[in-house]
Every structure is written in structure tokens, then in C-alpha cells.
C-alpha atoms as a PDB file:
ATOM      1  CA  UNK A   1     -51.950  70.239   5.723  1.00  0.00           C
ATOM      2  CA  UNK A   2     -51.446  67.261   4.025  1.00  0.00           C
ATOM      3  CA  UNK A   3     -48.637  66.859   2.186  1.00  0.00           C
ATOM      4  CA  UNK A   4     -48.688  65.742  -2.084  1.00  0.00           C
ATOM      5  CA  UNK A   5     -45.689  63.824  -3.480  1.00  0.00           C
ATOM      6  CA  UNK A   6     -44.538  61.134  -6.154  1.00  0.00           C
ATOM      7  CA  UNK A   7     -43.271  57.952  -4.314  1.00  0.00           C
ATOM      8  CA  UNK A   8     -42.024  54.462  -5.439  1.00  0.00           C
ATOM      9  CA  UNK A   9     -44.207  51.852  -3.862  1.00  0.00           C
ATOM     10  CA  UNK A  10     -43.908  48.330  -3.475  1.00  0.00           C
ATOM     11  CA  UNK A  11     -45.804  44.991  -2.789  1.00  0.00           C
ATOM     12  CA  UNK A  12     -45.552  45.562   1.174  1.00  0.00           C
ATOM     13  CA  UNK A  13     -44.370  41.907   2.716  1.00  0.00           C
ATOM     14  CA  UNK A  14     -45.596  43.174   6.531  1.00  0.00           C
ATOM     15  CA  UNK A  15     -47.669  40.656   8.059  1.00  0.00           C
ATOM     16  CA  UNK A  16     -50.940  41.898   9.974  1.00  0.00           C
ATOM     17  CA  UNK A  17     -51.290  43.104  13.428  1.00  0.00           C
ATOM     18  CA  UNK A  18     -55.146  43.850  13.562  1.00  0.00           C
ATOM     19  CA  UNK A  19     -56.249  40.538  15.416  1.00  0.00           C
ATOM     20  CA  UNK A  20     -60.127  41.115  15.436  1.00  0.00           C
ATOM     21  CA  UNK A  21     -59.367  43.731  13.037  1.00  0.00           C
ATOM     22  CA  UNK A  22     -58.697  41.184  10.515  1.00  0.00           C
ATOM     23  CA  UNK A  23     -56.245  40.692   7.694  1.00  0.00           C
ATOM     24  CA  UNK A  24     -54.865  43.530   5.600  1.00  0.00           C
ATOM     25  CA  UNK A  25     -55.165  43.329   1.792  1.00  0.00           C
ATOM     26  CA  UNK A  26     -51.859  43.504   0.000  1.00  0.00           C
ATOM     27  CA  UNK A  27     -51.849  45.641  -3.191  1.00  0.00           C
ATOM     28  CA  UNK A  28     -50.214  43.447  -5.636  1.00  0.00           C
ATOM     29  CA  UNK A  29     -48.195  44.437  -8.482  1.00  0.00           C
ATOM     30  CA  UNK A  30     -44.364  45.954  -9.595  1.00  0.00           C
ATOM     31  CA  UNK A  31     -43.163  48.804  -8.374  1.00  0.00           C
ATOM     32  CA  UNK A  32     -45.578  51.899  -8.941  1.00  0.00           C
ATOM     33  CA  UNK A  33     -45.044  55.791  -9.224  1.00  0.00           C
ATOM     34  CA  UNK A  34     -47.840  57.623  -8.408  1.00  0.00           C
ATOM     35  CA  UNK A  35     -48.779  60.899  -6.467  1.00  0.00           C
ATOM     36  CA  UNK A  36     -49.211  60.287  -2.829  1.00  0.00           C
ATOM     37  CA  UNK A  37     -51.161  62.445  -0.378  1.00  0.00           C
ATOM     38  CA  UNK A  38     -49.839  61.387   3.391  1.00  0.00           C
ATOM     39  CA  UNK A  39     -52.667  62.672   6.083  1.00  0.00           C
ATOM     40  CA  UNK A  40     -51.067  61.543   8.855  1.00  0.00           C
ATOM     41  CA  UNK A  41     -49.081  58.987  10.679  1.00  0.00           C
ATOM     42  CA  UNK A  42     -51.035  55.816  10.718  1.00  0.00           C
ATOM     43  CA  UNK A  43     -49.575  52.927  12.862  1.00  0.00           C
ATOM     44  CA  UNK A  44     -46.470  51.583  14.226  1.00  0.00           C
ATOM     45  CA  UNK A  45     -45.105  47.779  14.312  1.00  0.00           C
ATOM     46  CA  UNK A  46     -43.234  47.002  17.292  1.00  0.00           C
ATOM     47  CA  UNK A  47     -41.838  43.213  17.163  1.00  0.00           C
ATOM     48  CA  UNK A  48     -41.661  41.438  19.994  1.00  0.00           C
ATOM     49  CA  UNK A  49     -40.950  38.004  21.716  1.00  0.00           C
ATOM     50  CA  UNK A  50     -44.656  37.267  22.989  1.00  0.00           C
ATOM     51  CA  UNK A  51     -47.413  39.182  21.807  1.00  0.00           C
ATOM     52  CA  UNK A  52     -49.684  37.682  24.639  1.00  0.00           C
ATOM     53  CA  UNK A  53     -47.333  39.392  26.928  1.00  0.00           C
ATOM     54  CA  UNK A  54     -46.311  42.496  25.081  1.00  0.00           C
ATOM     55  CA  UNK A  55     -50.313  43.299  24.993  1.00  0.00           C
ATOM     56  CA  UNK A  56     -50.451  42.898  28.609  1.00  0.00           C
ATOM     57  CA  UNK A  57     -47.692  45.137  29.747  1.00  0.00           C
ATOM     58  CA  UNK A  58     -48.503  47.625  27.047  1.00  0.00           C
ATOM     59  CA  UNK A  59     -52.538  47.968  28.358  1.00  0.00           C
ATOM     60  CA  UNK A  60     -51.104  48.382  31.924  1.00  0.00           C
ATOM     61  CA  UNK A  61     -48.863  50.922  30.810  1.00  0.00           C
ATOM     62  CA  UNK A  62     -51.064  53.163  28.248  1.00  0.00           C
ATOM     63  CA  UNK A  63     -54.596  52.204  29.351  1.00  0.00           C
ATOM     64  CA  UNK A  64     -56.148  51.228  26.573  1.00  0.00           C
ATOM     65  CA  UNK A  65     -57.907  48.099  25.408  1.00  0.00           C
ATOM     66  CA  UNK A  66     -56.190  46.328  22.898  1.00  0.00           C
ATOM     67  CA  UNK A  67     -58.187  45.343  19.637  1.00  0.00           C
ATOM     68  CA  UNK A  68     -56.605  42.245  19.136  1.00  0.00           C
ATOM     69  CA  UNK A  69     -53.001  43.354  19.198  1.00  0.00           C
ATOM     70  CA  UNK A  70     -53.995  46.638  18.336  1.00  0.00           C
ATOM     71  CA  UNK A  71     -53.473  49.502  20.695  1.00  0.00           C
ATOM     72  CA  UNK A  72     -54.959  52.622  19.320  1.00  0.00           C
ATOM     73  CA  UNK A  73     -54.223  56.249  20.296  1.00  0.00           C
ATOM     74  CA  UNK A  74     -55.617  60.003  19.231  1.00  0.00           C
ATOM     75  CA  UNK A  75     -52.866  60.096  16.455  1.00  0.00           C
ATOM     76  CA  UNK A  76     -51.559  56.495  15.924  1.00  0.00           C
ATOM     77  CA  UNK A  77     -52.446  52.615  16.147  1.00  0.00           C
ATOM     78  CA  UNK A  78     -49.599  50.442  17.842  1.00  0.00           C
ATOM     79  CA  UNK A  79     -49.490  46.985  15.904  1.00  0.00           C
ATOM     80  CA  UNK A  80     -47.538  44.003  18.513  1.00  0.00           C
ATOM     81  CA  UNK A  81     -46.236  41.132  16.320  1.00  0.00           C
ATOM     82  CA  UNK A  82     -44.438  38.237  17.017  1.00  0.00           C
ATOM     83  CA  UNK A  83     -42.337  36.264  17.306  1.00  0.00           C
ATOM     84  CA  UNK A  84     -38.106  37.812  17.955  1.00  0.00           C
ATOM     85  CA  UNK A  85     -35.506  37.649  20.511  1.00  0.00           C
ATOM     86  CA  UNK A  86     -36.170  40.895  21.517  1.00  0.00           C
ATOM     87  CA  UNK A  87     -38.794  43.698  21.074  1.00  0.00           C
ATOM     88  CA  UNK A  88     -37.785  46.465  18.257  1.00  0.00           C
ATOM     89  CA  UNK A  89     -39.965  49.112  16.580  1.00  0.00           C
ATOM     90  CA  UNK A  90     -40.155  47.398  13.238  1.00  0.00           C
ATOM     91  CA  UNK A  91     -42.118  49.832  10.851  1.00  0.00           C
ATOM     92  CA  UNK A  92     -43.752  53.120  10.651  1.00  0.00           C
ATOM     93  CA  UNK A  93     -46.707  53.757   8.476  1.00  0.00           C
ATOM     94  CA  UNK A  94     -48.020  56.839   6.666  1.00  0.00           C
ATOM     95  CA  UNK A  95     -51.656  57.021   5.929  1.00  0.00           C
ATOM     96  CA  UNK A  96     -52.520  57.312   2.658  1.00  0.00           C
ATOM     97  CA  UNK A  97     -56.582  57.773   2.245  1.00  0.00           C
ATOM     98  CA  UNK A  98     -56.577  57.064  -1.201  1.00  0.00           C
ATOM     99  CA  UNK A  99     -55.298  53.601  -0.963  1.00  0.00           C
ATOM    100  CA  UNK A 100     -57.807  50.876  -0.094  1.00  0.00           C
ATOM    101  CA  UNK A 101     -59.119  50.717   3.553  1.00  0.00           C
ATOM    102  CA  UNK A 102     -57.052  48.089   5.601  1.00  0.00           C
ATOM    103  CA  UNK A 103     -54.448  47.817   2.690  1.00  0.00           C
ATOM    104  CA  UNK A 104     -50.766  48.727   2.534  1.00  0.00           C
ATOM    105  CA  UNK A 105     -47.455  48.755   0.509  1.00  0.00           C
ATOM    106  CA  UNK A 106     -44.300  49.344   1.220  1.00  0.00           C
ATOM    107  CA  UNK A 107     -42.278  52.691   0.685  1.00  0.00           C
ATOM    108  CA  UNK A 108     -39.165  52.233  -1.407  1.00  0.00           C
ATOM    109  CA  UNK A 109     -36.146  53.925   0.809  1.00  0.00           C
ATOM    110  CA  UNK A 110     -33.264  53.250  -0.993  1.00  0.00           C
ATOM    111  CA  UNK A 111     -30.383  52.412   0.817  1.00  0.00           C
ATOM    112  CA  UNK A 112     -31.594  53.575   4.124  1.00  0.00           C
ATOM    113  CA  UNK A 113     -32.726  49.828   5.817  1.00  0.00           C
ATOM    114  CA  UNK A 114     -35.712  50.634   7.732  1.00  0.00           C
ATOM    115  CA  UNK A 115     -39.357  49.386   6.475  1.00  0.00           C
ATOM    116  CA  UNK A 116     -41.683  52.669   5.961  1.00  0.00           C
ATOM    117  CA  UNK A 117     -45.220  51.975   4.037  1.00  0.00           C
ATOM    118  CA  UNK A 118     -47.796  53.523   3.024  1.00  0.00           C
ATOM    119  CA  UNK A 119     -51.328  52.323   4.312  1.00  0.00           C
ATOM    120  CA  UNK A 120     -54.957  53.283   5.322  1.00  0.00           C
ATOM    121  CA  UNK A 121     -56.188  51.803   8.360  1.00  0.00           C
ATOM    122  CA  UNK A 122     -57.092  54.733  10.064  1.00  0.00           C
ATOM    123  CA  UNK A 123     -59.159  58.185  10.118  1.00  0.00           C
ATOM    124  CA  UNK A 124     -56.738  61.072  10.246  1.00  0.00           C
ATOM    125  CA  UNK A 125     -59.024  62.694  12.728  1.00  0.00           C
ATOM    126  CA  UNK A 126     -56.731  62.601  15.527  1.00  0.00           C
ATOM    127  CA  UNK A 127     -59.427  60.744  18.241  1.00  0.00           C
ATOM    128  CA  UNK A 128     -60.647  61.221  21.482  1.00  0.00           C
ATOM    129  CA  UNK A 129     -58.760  58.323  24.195  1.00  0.00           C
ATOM    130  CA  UNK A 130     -59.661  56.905  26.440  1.00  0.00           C
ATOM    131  CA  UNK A 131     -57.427  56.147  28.904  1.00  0.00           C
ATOM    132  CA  UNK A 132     -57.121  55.214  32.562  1.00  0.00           C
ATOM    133  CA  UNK A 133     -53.669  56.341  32.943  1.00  0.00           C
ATOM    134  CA  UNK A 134     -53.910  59.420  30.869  1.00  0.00           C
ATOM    135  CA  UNK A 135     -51.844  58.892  28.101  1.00  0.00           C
ATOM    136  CA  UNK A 136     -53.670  60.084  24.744  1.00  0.00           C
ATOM    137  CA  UNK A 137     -50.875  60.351  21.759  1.00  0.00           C
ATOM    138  CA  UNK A 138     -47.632  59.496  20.134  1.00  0.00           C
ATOM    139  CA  UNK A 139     -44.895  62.749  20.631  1.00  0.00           C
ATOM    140  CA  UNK A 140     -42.783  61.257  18.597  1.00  0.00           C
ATOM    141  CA  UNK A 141     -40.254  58.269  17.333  1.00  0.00           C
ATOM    142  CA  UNK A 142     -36.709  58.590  17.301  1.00  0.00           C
ATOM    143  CA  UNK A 143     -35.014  56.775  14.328  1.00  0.00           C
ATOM    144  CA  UNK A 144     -31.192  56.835  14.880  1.00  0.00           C
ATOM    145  CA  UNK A 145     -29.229  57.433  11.934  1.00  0.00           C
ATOM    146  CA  UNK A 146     -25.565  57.047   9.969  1.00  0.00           C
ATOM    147  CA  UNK A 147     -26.405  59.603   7.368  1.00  0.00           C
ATOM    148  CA  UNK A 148     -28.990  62.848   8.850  1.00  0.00           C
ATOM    149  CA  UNK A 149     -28.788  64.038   4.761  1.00  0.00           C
ATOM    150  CA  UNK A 150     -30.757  61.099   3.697  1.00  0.00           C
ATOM    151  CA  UNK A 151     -32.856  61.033   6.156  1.00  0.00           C
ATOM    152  CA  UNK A 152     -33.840  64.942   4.666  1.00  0.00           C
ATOM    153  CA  UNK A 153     -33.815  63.237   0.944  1.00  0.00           C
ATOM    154  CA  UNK A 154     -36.086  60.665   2.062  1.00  0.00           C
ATOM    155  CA  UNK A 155     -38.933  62.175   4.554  1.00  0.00           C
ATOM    156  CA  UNK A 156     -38.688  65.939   3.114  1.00  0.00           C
ATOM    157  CA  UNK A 157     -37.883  65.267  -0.518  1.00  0.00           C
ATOM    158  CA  UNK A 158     -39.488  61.959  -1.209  1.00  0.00           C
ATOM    159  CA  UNK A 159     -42.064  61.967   0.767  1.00  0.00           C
ATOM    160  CA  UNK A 160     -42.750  65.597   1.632  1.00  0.00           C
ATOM    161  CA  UNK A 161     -42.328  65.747   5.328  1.00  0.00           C
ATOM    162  CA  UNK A 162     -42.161  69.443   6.808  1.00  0.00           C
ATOM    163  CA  UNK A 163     -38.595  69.283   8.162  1.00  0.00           C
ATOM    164  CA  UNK A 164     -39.124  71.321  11.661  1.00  0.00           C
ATOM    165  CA  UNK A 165     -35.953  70.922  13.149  1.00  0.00           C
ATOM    166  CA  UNK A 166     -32.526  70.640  11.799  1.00  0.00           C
ATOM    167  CA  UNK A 167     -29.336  71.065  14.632  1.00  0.00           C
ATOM    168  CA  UNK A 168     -25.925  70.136  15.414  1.00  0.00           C
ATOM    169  CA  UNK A 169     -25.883  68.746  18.918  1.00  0.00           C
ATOM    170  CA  UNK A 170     -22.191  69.696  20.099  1.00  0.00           C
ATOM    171  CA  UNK A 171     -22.571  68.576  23.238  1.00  0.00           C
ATOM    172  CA  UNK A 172     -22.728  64.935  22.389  1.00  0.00           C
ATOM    173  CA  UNK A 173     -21.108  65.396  18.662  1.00  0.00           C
ATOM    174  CA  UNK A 174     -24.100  65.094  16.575  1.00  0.00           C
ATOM    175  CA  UNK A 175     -27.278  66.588  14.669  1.00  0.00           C
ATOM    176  CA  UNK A 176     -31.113  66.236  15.304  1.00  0.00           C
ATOM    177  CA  UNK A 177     -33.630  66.522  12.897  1.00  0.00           C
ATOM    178  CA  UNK A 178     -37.507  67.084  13.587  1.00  0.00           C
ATOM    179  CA  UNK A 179     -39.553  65.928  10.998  1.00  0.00           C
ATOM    180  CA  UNK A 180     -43.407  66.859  11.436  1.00  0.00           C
ATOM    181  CA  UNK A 181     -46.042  65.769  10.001  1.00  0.00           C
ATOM    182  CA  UNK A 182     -49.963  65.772  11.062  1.00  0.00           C
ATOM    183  CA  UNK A 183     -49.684  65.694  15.144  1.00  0.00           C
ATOM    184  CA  UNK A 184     -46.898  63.747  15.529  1.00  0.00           C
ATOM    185  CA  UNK A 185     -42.704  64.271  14.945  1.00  0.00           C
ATOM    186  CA  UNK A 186     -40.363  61.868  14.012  1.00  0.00           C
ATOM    187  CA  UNK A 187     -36.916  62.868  15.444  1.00  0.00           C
ATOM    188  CA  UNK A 188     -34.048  61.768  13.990  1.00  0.00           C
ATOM    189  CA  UNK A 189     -30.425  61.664  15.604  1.00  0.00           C
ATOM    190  CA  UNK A 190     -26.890  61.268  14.043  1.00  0.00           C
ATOM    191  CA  UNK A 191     -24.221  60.652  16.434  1.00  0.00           C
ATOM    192  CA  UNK A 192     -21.392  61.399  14.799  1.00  0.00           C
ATOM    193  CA  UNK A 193     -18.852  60.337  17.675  1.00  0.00           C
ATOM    194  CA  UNK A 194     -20.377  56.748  17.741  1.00  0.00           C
ATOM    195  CA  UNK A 195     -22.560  55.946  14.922  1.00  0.00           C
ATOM    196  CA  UNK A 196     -24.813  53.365  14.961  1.00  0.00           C
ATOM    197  CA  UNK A 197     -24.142  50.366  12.896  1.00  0.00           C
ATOM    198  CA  UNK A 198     -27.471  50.775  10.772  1.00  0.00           C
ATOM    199  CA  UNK A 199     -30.133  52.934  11.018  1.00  0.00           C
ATOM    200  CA  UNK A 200     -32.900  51.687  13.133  1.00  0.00           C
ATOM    201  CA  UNK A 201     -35.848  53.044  14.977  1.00  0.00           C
ATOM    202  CA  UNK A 202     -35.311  53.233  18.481  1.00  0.00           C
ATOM    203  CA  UNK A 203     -37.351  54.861  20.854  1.00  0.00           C
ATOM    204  CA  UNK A 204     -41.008  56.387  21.352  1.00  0.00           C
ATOM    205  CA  UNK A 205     -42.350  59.195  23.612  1.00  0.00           C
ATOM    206  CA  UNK A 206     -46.042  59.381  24.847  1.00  0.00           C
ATOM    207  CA  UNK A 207     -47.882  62.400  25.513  1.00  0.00           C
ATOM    208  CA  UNK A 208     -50.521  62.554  28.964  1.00  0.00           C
ATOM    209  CA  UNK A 209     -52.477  65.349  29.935  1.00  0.00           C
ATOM    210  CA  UNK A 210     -50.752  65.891  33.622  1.00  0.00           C
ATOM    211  CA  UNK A 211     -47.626  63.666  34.608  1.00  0.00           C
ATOM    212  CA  UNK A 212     -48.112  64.289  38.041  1.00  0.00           C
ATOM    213  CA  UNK A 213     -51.690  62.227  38.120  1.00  0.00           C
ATOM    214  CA  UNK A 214     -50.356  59.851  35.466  1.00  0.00           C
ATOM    215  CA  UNK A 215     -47.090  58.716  37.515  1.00  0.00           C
ATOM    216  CA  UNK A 216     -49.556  58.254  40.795  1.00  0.00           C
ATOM    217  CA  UNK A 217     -51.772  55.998  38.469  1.00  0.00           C
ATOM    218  CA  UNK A 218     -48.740  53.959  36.903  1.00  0.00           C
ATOM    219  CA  UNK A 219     -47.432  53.532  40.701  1.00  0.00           C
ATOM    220  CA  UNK A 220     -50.789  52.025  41.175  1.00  0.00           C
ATOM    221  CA  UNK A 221     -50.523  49.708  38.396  1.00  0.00           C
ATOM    222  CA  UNK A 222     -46.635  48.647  39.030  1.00  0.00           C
ATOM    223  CA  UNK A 223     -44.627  50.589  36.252  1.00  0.00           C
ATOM    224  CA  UNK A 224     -41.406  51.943  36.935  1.00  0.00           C
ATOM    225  CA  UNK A 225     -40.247  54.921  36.547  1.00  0.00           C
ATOM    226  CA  UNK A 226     -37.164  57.601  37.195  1.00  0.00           C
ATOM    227  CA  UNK A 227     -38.405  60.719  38.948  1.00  0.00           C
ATOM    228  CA  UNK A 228     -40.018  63.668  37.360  1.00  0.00           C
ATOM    229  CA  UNK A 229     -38.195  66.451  35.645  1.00  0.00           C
ATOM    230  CA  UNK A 230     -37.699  68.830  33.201  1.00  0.00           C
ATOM    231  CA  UNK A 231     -38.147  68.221  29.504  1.00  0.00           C
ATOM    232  CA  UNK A 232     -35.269  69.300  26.922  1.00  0.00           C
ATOM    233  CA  UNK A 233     -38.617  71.178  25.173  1.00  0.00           C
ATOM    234  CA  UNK A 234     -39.493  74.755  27.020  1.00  0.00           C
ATOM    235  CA  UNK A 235     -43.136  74.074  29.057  1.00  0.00           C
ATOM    236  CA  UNK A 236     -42.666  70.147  29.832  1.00  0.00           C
ATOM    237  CA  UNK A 237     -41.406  67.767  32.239  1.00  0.00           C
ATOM    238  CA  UNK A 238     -40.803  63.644  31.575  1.00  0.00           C
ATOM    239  CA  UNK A 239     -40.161  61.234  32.943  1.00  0.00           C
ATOM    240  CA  UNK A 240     -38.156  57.677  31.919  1.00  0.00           C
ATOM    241  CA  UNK A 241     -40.754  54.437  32.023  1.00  0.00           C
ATOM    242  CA  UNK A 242     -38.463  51.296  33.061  1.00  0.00           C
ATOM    243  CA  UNK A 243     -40.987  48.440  33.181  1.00  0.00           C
ATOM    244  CA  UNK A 244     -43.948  47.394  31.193  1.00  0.00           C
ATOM    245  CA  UNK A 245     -42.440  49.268  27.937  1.00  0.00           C
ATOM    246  CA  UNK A 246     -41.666  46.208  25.952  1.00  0.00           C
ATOM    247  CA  UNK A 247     -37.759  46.776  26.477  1.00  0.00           C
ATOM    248  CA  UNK A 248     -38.140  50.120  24.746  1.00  0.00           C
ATOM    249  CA  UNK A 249     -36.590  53.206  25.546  1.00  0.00           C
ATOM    250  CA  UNK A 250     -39.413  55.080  26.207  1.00  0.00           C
ATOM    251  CA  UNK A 251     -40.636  58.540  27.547  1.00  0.00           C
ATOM    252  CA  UNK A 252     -44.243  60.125  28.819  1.00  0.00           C
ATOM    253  CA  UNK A 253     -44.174  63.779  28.490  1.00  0.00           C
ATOM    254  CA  UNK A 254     -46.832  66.473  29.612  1.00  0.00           C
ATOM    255  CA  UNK A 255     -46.478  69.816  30.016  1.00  0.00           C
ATOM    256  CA  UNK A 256     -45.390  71.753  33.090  1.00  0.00           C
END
């Protein structure tokens, strides 16, 4: 269900990613409090140094045509912008149905320095892919964190995210927190032992129908990858991608 809260908003200052799409529409204006109804997930912005090439390697790996530097899949659009040193997952975007279509603003988070917005460039349907290497969805994005309790006042509190997930990790010293909302989970990890020096997003799983065919059709197309095995989640097996993934640490998951 979708979930109803009050949030501060802001002017958002992101810069498109649609290509063909077109330009978003900024909602002008101070800072607004208003009730919020998040449907979904709606995109991701991953910088990088190249679009041109980012676009390429990112096709080959999910097989998908990109709308311009759009890359759409059954729960969430992946927005490649330019141009940085190195590729980072920049922003993550809830859809909000009630704001304009193709607009956007910014979600106030405090202290915590990551960009979050709220935006409407999607349907929340979660959509039929089609792709030639079979890989359909987001899992999840892993935000890596100083401070797990503000992470719980800012996606459950503020912005009324069903927190699935919330345990200490002993065996590498730190806590992990599932927060899910429509089909997809942001997972958050604090590392107490070595803390990161801000908190950052910094990895993204992808979910395919059988990861046997999928690795034969990624040999095909030249991505690397570690062997098969056994996911940390009951039922699946992953596998680490090593090429084509923008730099990324990144995961395809299916289930066993």
C-alpha cells in the first residue's frame, strides 16, 4: 500500500536524464509541507564519466534499450548523467503521483548528505521487460551509513517507509536495515568497526528470472562475472557482475 506522510520539499537542483524523454519541470518555490503519498520507487541517477559509454555497457549488461539515457525496468527507471571522475549512484527518487508528470523536488534530509526527491515520471504499475538477458527489476540499493537511527527517522518516520528489516550483523560489527517499499528494498548498512566517512549510496542488485540462462547470455555478450552461488536470502543464488556495471558494485540475483 502506499504509504501517506508530511514531508519538507524543496526546489530540486537535479538536472535531467530523460534524453528523448525531454526536460523535467522544476516546481519552483520555498520550502513546502504538505502530505505526500509515495507509490513506489521511481528512478535512480547514477553519475558517471561518459554517458555515451555508460549507456553502452549498461544495454549490454541489462538488455534493454535505452530511451535516451534512460534505462527502464518493471519497478524503476535508471537515469546516466554526466560528466565525474568516476561513476556513483547519485539520487534515488520516490514517486509521488500527485505531483506534476515529469516534475520533481527535492526531499529535505537533514543532516544525512545524500539527494532523495520526490518525482513522477513513472506509472507505479510495476511493467512487463523486456529483456534479452533476463533481467526485469531493481532488488534493491544499498546506502551505507554512519548513523542506522537516522536512517529509521528519515525513511520510516519522515517519509513512511515500512522498515522490514532491522539487525546487528556481529560477524562484521554492524547493523542492516531493510526498508521496503512498493517492489523494491533499500538496504541500509552501518559498519560500526569502519564507518564510512559519509553516507553514500553504494551498490545495486538486479533481479532475472533464472541465473543459470542469464550468466550463459552475459558470457555471450562479454560481462564478467564470479561463479554462481548461494544468496545470503533463503531460495536464491547470485552472482558478482565485474565488467560492464559502470564501476558499481553490483549483484544479479534469481532464485534457486
Amino acid at each position: 500500500m502506499p504509504s501517506s506522510t508530511t514531508i519538507s520539499r524543496q526546489s530540486a537542483p537535479f538536472t535531467d536524464a530523460l534524453g528523448s524523454g525531454g526536460q523535467p519541470r522544476i516546481i519552483p518555490g520555498d520550502t513546502l509541507q504538505e502530505t505526500a503519498v509515495f507509490a513506489a520507487f521511481d528512478r535512480v541517477y547514477i553519475d558517471v564519466p561518459s554517458p555515451h559509454d555508460a549507456i553502452a555497457e549498461y544495454a549490454t549488461l541489462l538488455g534493454v534499450v535505452a530511451d535516451g539515457s534512460r534505462l527502464s525496468l518493471a519497478n524503476l527507471d535508471i537515469c546516466l548523467r554526466g560528466d565525474t571522475e568516476t561513476a556513483a549512484i547519485a539520487g534515488l527518487n520516490l514517486l509521488d503521483t500527485a505531483l506534476p508528470p515529469a516534475t520533481e523536488q527535492v526531499v529535505s534530509t537533514g543532516e544525512m548528505p545524500i539527494q532523495l526527491a520526490a518525482s513522477n515520471y513513472r506509472s507505479p504499475d510495476y511493467r512487463s521487460t523486456d529483456s534479452t538477458t533476463g533481467i526485469y527489476a531493481v532488488d534493491h540499493i544499498v546506502l551505507q551509513t554512519r548513523d542506522a537511527d537516522a536512517c529509521i527517522a528519515l525513511f520510516r518516520d519522515q517519509l513512511g517507509l515500512r522498515l522490514a528489516l532491522d539487525q546487528a550483523v556481529p560477524e562484521w560489527g554492524g547493523r542492516m536495515l531493510f526498508f521496503r517499499h512498493g517492489k523494491m528494498t533499500l538496504e541500509v548498512i552501518q559498519n560500526l568497526k569502519e564507518p564510512p566517512p559519509r553516507d553514500f549510496f553504494w551498490g545495486i542488485t538486479y533481479l532475472c528470472h533464472n541465473i543459470d540462462e542469464t550468466i550463459e547470455l552475459l558470457d555471450v555478450r562479454g560481462v564478467a562475472h564470479s561463479p554462481i552461488r548461494e544468496g545470503r536470502k533463503p531460495g536464491t543464488r547470485v552472482a558478482t557482475i565485474k565488467s560492464h556495471a559502470l564501476g558499481l558494485p553490483t549483484l544479479i540475483i534469481g532464485p534457486a
